[in-house]
C-alpha atoms as a PDB file:
ATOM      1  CA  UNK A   1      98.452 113.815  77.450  1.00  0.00           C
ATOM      2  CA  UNK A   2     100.621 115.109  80.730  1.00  0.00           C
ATOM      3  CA  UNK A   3     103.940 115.005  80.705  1.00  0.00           C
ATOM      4  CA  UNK A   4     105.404 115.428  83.944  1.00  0.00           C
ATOM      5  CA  UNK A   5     109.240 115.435  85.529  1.00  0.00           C
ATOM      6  CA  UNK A   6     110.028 112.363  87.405  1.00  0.00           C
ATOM      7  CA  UNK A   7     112.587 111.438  89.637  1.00  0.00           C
ATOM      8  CA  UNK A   8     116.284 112.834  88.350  1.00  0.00           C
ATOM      9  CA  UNK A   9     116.285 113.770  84.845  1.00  0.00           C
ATOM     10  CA  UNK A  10     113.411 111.482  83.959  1.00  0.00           C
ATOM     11  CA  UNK A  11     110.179 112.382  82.381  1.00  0.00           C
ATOM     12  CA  UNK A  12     106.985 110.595  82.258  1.00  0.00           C
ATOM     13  CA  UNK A  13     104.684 111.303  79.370  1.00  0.00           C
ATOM     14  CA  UNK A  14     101.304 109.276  79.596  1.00  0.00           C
ATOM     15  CA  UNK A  15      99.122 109.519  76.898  1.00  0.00           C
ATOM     16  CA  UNK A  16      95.061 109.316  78.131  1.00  0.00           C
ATOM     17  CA  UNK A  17      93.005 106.843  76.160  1.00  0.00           C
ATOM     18  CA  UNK A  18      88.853 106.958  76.535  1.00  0.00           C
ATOM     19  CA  UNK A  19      87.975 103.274  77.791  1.00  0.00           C
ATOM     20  CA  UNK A  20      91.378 102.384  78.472  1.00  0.00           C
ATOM     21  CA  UNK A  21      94.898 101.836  80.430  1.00  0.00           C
ATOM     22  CA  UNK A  22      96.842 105.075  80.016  1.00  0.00           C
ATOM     23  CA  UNK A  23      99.915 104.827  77.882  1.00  0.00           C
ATOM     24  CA  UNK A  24     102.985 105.414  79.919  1.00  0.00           C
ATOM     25  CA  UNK A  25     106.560 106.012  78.785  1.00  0.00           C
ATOM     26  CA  UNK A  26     109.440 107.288  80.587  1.00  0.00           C
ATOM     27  CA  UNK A  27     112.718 108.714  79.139  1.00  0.00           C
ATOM     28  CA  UNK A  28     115.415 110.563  80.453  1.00  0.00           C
ATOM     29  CA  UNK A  29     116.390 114.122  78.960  1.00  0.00           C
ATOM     30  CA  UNK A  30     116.678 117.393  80.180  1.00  0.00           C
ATOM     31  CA  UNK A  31     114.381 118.520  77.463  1.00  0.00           C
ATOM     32  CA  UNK A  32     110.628 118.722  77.957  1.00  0.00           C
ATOM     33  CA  UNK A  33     109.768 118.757  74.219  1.00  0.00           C
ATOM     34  CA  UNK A  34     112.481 116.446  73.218  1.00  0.00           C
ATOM     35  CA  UNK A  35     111.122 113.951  76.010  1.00  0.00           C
ATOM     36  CA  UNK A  36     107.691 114.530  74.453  1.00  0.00           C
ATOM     37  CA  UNK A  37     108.466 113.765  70.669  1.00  0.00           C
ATOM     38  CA  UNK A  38     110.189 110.686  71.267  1.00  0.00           C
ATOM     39  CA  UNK A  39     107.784 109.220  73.681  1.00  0.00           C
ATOM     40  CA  UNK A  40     105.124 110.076  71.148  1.00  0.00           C
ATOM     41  CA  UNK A  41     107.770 108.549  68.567  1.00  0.00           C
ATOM     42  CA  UNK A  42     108.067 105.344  70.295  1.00  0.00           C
ATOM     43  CA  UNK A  43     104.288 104.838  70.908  1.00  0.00           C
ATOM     44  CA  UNK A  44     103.975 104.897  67.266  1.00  0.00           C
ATOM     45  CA  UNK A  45     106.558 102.602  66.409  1.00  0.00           C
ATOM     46  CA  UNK A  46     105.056 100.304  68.435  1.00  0.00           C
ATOM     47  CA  UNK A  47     101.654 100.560  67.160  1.00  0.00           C
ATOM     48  CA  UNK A  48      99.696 101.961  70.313  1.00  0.00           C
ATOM     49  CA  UNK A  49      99.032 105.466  68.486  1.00  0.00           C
ATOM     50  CA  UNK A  50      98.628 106.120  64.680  1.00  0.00           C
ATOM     51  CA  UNK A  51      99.926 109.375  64.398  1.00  0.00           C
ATOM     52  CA  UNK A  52     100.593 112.569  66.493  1.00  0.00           C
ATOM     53  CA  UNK A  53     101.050 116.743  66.506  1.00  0.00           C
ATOM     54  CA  UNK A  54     103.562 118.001  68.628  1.00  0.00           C
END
């Protein structure tokens, strides 16, 4: 997983998947963790990941 800043107060988290598309999701936050957990929140949500550690 990277999470990186993007343009303004946007970050991009992408979560790496072995043998497939990476899983991007960008929110905007000042926080780095914040930005983080709820990217990781939403993945879930919407069924792309089955659980996560932050």
């Amino acid at each position: 997983m990277t999470v990186d800043k993007d343009l303004g107060g946007n970050w991009a988290v992408a979560v790496i998947v072995p043998s497939a598309a990476p899983l991007i999701v960008k929110l905007q936050g000042n926080d780095k963790e914040k930005a983080t957990k709820g990217a990781l929140e939403i993945l879930q949500k919407v069924g792309k990941i089955d659980r996560f550690e932050v």
